[in-house]
N, C-alpha and C. Protein backbone atom coordinates (compact mmCIF):
# COMPACT_ATOMS: atom_id res chain seq x y z
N UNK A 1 11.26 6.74 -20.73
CA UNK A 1 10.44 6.82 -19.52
C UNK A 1 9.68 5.50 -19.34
N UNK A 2 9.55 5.18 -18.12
CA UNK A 2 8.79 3.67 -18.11
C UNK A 2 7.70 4.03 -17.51
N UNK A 3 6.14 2.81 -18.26
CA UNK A 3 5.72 3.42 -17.89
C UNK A 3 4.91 2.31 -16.53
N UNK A 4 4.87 2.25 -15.77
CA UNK A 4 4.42 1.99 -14.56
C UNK A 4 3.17 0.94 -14.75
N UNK A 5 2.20 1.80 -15.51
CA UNK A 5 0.86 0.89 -15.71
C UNK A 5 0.74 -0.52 -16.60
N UNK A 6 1.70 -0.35 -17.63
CA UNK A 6 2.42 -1.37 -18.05
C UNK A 6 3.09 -2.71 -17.65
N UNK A 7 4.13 -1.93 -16.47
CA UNK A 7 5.14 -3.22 -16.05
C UNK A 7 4.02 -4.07 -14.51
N UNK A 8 3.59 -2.71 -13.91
CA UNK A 8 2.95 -3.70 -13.32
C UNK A 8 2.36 -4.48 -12.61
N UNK A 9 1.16 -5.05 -13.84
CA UNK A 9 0.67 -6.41 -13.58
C UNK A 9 1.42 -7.41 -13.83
N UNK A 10 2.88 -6.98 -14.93
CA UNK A 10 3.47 -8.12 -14.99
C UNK A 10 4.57 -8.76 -13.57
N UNK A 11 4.57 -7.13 -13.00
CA UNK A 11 4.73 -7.39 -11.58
C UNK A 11 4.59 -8.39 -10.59
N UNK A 12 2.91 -7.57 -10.69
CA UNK A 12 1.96 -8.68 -9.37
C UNK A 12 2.49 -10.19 -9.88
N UNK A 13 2.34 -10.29 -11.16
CA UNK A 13 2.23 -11.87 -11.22
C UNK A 13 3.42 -12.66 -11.00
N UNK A 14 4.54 -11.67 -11.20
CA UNK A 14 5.81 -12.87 -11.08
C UNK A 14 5.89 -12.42 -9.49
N UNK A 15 5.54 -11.49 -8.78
CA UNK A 15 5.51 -11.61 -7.21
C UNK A 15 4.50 -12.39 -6.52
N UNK A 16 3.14 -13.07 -7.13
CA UNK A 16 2.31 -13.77 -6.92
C UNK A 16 3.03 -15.30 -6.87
N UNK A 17 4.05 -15.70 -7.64
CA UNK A 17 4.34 -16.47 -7.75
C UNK A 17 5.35 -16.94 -6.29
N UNK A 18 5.93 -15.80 -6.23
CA UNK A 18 6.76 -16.01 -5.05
C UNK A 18 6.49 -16.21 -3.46
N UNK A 19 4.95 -15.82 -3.55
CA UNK A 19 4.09 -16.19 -2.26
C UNK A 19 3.68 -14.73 -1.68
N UNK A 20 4.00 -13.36 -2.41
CA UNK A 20 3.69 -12.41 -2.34
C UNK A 20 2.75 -11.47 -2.95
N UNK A 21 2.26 -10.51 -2.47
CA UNK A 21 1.31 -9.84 -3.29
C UNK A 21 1.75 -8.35 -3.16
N UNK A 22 2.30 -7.46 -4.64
CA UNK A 22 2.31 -6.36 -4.73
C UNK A 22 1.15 -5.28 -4.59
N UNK A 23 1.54 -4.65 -3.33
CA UNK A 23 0.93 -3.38 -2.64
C UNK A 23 0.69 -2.15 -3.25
N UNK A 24 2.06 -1.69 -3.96
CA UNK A 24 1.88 -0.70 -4.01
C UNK A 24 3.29 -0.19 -5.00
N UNK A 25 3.68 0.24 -6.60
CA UNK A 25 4.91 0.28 -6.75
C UNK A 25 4.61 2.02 -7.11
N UNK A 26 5.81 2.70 -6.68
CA UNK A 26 6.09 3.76 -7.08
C UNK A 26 7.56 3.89 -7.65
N UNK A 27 7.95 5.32 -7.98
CA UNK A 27 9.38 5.91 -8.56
C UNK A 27 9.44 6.72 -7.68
N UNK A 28 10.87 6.80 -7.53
CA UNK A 28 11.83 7.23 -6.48
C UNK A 28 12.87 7.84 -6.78
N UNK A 29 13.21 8.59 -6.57
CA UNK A 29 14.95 9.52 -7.03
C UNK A 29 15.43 9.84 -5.77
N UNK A 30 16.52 8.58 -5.81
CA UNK A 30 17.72 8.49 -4.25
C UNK A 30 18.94 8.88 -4.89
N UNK A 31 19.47 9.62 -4.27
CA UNK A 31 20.93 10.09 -4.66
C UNK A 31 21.10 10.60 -6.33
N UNK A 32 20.22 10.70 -7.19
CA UNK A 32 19.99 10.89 -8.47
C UNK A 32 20.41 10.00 -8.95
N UNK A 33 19.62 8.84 -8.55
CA UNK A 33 19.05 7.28 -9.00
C UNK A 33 17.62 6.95 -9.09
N UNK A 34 17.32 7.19 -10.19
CA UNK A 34 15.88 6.35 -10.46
C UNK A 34 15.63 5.14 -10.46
N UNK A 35 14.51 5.19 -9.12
CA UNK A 35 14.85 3.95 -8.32
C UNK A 35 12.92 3.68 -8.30
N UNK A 36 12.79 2.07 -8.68
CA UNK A 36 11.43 1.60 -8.48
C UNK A 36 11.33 1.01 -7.44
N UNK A 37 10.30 1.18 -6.42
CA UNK A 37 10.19 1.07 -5.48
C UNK A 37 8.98 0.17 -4.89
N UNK A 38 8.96 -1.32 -4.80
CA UNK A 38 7.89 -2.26 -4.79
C UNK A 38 7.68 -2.07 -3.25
N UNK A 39 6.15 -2.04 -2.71
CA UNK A 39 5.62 -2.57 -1.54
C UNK A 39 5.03 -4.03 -1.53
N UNK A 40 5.58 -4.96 -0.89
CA UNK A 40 5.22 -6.06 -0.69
C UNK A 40 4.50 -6.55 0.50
N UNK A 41 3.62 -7.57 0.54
CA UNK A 41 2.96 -8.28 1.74
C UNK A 41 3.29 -10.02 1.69
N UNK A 42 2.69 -10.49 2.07
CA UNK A 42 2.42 -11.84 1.92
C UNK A 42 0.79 -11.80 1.04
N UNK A 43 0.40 -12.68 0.41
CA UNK A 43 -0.36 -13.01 0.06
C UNK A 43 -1.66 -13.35 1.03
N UNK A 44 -2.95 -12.27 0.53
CA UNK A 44 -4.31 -12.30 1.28
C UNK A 44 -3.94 -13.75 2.08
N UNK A 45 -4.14 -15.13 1.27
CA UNK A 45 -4.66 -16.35 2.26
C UNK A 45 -3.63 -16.77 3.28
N UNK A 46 -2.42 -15.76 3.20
CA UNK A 46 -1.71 -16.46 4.45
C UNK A 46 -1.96 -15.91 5.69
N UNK A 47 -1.23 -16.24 6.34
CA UNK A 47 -1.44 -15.80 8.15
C UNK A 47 -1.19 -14.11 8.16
N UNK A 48 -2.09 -13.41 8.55
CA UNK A 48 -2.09 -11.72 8.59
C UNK A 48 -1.24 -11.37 9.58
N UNK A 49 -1.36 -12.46 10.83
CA UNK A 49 0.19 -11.82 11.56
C UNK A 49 0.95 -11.79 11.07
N UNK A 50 1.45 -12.64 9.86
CA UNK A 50 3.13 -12.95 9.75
C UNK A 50 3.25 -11.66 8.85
N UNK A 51 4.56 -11.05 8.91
CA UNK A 51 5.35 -9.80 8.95
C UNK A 51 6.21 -10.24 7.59
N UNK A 52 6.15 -8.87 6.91
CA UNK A 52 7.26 -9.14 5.83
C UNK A 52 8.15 -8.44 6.43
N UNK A 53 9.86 -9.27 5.90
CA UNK A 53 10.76 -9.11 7.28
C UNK A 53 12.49 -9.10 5.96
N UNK A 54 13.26 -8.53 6.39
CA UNK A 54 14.51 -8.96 5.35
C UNK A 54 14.50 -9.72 4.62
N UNK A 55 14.31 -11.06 5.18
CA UNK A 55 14.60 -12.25 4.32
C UNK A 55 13.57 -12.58 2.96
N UNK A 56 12.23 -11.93 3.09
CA UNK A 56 11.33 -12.24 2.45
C UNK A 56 11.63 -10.59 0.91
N UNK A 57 12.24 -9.47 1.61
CA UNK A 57 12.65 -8.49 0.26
C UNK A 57 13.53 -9.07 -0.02
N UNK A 58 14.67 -9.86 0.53
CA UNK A 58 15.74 -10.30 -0.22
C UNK A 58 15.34 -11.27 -1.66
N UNK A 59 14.52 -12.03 -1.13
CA UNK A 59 14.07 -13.06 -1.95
C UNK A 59 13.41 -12.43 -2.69
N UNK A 60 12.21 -11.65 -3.20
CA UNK A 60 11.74 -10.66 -4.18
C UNK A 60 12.71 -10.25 -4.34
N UNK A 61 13.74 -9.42 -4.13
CA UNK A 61 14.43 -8.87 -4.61
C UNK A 61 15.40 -9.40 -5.89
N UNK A 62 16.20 -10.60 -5.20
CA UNK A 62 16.81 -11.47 -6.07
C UNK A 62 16.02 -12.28 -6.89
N UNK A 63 15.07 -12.67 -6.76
CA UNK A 63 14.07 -13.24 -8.00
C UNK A 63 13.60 -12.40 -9.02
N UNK A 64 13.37 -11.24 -8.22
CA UNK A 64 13.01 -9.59 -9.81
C UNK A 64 14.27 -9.62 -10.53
N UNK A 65 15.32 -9.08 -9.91
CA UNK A 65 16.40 -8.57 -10.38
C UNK A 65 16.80 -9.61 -11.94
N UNK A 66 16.81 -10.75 -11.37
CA UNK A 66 17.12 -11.80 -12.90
C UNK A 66 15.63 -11.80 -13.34
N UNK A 67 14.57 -11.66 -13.13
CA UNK A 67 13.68 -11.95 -14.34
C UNK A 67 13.48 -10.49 -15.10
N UNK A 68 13.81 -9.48 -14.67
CA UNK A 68 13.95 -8.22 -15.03
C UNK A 68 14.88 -8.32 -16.15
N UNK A 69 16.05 -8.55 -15.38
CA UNK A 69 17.38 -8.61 -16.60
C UNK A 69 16.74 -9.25 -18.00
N UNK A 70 15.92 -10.58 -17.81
CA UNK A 70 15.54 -10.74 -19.13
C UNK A 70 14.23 -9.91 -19.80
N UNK A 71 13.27 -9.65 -18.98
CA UNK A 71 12.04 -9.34 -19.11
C UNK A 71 12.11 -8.03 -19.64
N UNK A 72 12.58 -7.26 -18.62
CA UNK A 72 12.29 -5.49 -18.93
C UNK A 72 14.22 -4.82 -18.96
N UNK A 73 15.11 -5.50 -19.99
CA UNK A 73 16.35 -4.85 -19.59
C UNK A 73 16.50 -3.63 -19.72
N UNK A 74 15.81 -3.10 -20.54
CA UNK A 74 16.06 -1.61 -20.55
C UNK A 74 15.74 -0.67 -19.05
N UNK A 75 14.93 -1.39 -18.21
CA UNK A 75 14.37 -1.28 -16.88
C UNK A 75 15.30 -0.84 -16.03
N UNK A 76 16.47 -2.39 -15.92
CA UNK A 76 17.51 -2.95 -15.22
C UNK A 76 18.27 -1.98 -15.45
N UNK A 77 18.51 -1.45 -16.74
CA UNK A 77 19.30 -0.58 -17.26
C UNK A 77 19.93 0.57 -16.49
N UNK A 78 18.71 1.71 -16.37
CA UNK A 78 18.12 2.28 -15.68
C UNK A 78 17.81 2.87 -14.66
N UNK A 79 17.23 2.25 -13.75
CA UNK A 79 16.47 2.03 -12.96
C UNK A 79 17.00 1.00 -11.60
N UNK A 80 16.88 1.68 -10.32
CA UNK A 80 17.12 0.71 -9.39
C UNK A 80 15.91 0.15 -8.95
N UNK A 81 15.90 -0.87 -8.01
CA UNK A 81 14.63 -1.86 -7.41
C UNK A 81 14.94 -1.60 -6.05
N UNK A 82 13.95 -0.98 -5.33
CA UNK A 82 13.39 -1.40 -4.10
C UNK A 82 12.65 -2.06 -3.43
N UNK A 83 12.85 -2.84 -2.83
CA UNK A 83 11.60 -3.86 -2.10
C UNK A 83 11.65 -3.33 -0.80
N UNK A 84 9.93 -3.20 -0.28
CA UNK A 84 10.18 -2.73 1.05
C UNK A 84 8.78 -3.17 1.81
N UNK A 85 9.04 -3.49 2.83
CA UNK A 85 7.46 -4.06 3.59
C UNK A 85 6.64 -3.01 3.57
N UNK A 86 5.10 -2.87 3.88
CA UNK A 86 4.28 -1.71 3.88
C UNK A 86 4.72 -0.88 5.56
N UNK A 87 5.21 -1.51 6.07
CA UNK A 87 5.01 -0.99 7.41
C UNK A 87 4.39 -0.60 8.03
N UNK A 88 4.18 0.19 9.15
CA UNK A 88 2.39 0.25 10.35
C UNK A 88 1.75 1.25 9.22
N UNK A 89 2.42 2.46 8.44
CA UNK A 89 1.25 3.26 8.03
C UNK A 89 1.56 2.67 6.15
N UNK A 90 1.06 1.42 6.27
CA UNK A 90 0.83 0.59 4.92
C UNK A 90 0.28 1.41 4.02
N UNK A 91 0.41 1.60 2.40
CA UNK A 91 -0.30 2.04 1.95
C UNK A 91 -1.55 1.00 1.34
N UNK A 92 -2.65 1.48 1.11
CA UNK A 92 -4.22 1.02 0.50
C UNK A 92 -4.72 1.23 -0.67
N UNK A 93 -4.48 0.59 -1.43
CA UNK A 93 -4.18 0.44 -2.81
C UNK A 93 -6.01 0.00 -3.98
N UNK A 94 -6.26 -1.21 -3.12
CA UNK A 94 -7.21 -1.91 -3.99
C UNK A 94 -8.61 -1.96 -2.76
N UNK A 95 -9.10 -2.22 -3.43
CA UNK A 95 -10.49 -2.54 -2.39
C UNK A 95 -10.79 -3.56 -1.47
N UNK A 96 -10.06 -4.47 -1.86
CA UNK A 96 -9.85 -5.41 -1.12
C UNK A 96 -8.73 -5.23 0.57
N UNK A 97 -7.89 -4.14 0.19
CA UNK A 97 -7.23 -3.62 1.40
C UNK A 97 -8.09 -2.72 2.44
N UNK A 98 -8.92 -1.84 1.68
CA UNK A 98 -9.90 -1.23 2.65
C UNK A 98 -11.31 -1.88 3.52
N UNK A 99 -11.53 -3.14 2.85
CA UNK A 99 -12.05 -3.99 3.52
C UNK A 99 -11.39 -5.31 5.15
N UNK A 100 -9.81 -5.19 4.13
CA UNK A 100 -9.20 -6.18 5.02
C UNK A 100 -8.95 -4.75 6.28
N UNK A 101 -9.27 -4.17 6.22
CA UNK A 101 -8.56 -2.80 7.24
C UNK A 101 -9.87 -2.51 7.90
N UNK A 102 -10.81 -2.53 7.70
CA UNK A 102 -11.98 -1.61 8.36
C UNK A 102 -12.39 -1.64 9.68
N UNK A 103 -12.73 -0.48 10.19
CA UNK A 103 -12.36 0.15 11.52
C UNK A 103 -11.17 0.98 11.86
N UNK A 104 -9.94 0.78 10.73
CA UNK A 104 -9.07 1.72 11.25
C UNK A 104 -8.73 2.85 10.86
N UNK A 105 -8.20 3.68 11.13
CA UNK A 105 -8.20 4.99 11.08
C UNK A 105 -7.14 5.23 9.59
N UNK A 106 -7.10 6.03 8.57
CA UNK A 106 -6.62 6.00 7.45
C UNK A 106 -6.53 7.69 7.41
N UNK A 107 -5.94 7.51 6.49
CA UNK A 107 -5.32 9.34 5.84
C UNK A 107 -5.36 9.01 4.15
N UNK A 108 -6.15 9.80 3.53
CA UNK A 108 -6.38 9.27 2.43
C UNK A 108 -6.45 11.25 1.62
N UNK A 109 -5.99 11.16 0.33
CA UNK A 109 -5.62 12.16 -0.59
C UNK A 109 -6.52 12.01 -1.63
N UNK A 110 -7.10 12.72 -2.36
CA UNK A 110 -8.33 12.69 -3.61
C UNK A 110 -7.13 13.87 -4.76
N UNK A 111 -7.49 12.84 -6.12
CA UNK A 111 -7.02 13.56 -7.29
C UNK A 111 -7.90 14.71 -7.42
N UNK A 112 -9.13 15.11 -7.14
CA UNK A 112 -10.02 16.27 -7.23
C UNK A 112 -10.63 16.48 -5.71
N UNK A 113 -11.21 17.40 -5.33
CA UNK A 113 -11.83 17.63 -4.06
C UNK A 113 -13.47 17.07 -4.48
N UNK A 114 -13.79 16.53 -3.70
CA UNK A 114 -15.06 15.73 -2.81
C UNK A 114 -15.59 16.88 -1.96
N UNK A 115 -16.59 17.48 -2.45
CA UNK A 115 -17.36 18.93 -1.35
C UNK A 115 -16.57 19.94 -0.97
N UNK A 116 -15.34 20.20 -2.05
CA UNK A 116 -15.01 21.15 -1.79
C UNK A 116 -12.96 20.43 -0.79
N UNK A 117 -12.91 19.38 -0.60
CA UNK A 117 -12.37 18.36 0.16
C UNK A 117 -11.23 17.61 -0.64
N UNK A 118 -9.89 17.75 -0.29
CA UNK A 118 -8.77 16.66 -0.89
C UNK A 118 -8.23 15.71 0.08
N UNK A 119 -8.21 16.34 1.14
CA UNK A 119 -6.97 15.48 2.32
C UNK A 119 -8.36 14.78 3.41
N UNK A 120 -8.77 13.56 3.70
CA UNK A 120 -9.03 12.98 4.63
C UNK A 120 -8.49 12.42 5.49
N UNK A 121 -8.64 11.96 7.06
CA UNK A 121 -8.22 11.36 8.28
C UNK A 121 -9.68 10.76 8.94
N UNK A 122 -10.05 9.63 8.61
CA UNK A 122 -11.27 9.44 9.36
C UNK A 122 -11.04 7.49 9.20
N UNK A 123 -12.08 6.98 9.90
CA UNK A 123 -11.93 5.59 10.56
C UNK A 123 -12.93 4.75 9.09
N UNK A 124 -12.52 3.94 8.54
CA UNK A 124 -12.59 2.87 7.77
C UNK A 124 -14.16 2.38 7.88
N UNK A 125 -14.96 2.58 7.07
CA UNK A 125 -16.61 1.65 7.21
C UNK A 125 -17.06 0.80 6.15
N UNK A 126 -17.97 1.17 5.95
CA UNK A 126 -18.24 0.00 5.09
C UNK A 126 -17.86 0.23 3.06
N UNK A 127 -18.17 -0.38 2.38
CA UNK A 127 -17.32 -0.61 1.20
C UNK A 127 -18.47 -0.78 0.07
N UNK A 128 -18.19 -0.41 -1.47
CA UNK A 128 -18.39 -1.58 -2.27
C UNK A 128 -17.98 -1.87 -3.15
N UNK A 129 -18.29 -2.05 -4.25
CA UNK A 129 -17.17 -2.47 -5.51
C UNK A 129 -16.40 -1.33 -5.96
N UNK A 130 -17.21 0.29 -5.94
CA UNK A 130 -16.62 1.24 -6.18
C UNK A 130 -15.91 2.36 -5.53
N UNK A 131 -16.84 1.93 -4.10
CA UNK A 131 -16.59 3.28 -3.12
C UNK A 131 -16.58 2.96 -1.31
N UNK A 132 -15.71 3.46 -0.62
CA UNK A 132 -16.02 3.09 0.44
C UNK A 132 -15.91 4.51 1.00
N UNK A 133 -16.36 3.71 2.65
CA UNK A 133 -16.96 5.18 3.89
C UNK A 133 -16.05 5.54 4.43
N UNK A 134 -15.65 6.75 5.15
CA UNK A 134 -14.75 7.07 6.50
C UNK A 134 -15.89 7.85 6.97
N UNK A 135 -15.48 7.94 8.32
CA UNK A 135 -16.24 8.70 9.62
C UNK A 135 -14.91 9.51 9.96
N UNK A 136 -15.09 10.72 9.41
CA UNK A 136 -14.37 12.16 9.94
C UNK A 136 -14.93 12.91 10.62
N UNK A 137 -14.75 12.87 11.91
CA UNK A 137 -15.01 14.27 12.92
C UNK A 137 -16.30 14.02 13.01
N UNK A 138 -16.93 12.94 13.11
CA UNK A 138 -18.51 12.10 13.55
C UNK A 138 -19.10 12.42 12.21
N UNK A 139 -18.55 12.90 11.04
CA UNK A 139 -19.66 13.06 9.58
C UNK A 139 -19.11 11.70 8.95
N UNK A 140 -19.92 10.55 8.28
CA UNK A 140 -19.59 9.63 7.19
C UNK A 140 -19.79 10.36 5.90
N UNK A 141 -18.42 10.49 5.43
CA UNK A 141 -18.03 10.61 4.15
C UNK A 141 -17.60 9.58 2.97
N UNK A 142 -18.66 9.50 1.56
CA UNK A 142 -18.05 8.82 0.69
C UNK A 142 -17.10 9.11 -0.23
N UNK A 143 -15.76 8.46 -0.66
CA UNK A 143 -15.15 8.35 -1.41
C UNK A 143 -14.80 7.18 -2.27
N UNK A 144 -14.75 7.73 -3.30
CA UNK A 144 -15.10 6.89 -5.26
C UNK A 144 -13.49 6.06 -4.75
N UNK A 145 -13.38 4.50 -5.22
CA UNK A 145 -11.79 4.06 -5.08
C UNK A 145 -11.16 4.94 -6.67
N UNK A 146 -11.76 5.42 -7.57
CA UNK A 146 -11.14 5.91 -8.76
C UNK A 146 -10.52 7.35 -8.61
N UNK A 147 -11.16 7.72 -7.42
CA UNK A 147 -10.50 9.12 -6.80
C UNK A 147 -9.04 9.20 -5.98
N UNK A 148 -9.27 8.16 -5.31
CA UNK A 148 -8.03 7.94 -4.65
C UNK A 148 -6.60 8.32 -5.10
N UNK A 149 -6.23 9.14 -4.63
CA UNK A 149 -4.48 9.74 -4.58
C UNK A 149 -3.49 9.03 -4.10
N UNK A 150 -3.80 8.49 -2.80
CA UNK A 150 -2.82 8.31 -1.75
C UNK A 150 -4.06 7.73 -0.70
N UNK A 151 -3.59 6.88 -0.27
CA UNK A 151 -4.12 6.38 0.74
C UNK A 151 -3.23 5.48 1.63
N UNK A 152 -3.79 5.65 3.20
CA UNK A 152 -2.14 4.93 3.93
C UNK A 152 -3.05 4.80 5.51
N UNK A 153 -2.88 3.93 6.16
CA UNK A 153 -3.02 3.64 7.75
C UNK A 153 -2.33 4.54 8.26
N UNK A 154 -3.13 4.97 9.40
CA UNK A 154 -2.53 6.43 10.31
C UNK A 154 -2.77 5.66 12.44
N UNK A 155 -1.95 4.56 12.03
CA UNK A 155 -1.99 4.11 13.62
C UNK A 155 -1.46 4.87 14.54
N UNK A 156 -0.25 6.03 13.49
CA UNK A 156 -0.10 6.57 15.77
C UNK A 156 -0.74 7.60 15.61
N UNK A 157 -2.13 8.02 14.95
CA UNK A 157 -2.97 8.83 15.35
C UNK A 157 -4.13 8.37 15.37
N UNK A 158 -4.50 7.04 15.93
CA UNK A 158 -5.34 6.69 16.24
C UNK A 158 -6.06 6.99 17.89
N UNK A 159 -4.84 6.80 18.49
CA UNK A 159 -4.88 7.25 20.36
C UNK A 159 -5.18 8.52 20.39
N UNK A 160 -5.08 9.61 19.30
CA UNK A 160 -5.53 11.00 19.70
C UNK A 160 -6.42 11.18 18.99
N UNK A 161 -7.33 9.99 18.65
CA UNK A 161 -7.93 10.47 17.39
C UNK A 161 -9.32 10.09 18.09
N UNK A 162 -10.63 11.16 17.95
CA UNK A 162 -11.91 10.73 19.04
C UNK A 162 -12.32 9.20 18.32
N UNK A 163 -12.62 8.46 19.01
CA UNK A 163 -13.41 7.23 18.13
C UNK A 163 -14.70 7.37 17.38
N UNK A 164 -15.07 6.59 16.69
CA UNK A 164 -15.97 6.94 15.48
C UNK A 164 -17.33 6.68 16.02
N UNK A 165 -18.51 7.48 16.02
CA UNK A 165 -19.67 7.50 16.89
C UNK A 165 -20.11 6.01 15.83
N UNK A 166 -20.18 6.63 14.31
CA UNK A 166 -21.49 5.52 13.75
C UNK A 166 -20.60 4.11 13.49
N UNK A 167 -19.60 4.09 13.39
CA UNK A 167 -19.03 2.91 13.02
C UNK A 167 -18.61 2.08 14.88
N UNK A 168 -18.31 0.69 14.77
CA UNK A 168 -18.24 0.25 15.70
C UNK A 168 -16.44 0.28 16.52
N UNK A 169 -15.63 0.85 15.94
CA UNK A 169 -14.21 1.31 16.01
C UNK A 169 -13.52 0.49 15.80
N UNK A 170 -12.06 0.05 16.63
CA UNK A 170 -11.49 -0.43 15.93
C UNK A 170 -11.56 -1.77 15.49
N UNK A 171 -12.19 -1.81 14.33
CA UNK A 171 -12.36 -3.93 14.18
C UNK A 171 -11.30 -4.51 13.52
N UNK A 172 -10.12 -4.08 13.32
CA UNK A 172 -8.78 -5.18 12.96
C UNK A 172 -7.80 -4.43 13.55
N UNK A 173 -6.65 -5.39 13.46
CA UNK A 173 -5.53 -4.78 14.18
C UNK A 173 -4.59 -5.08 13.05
N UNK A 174 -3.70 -4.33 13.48
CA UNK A 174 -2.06 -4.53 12.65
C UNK A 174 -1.45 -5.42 13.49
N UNK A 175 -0.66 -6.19 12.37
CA UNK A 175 0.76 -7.36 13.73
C UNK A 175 1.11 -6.11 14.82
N UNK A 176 1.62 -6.30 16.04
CA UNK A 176 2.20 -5.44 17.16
C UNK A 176 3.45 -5.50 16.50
N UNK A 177 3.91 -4.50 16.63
CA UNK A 177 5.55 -3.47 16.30
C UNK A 177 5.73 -3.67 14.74
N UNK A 178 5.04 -3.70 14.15
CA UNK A 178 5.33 -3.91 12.46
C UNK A 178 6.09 -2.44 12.34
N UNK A 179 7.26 -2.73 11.90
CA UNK A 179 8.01 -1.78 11.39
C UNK A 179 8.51 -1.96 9.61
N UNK A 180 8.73 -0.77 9.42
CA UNK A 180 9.08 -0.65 7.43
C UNK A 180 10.78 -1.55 7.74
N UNK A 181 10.59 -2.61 6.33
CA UNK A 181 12.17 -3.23 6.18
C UNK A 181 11.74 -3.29 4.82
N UNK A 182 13.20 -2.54 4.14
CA UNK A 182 13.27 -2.68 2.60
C UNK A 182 14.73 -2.95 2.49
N UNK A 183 14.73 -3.21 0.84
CA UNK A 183 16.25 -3.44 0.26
C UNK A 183 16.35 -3.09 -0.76
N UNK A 184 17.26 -2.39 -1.11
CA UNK A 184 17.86 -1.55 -2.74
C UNK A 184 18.62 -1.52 -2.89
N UNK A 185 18.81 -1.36 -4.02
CA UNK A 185 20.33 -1.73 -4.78
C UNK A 185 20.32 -0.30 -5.56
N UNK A 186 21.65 0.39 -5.86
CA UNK A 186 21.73 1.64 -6.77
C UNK A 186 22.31 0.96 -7.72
């Protein structure tokens, strides 16, 4: 069994290298293929419009695949690789994503219930090292980042979604038409 928390930071760093920053990796079972499944971006200091697009999983892709073969073969073994952009409902991983996001509307999952509470849908506020705000249904609610389950951008329910009385609404945007592009190999 591999174990995830392990491989990686050794991840982030050989994808840091490549001008990317790992989002988000999970496991996957496609066709009864255990398959790892990387979310990629560009790296915080580059341009936030620019879109991760084919050409940019190809290249993660083919740069993992051989440093894997030497690094983690039993992995390679194994295990398939997915690379895939975050797409409009990105997932939110670190604290630094819920800051680069705030104002927008999120769907977020808790390993334990918060007041009784697991599943949130409320608009992005303010932050701090440990915990940030949503505004659900006009109440600001805090949640711990150590609680976090799942967390993900919920843009096409933003238009049906009332706007947030205490927060100032939407203060960032996503690139226009960002759609999910990945690549895997079985």
């Amino acid at each position: 069994m591999i174990n995830l928390s392990q491989l990686q930071p050794r991840l982030e760093a050989q994808i840091a290298l490549l001008g990317y920053e790992l989002l988000a990796l999970e496991r996957a079972n496609q066709n009864g293929q255990d398959t790892l499944r990387l979310y990629v971006d560009h790296l915080a200091g580059n341009d936030p419009k620019k879109k991760v697009n084919l050409e940019d999983c190809v290249k993660v892709h083919e740069s993992l695949m051989a440093w894997m073969d030497v690094e983690f073969p039993n992995v390679r073994e194994h295990w398939g690789l997915e690379i895939s952009s975050p797409g409009m409902e990105r997932p939110l991983v670190k604290p630094n994503h819920f800051s680069r996001f705030t104002g927008r509307l999120i769907r977020v999952q808790t390993t334990r219930p918060i007041n009784g509470q697991k599943k949130f849908k409320g608009w992005i506020g303010s932050q701090t090292p440990t915990e940030f705000s949503i505004e659900e249904d006009g109440q600001i609610k805090t949640i711990p980042f150590d609680l976090i389950d799942k967390a993900k951008l919920a843009p096409f329910d933003e238009a049906s979604t009332p706007p947030p009385k205490h927060f100032q609404g939407r203060i960032t945007a996503l690139p226009q038409a960002e759609t999910e592009t990945s690549l895997g190999e079985a």
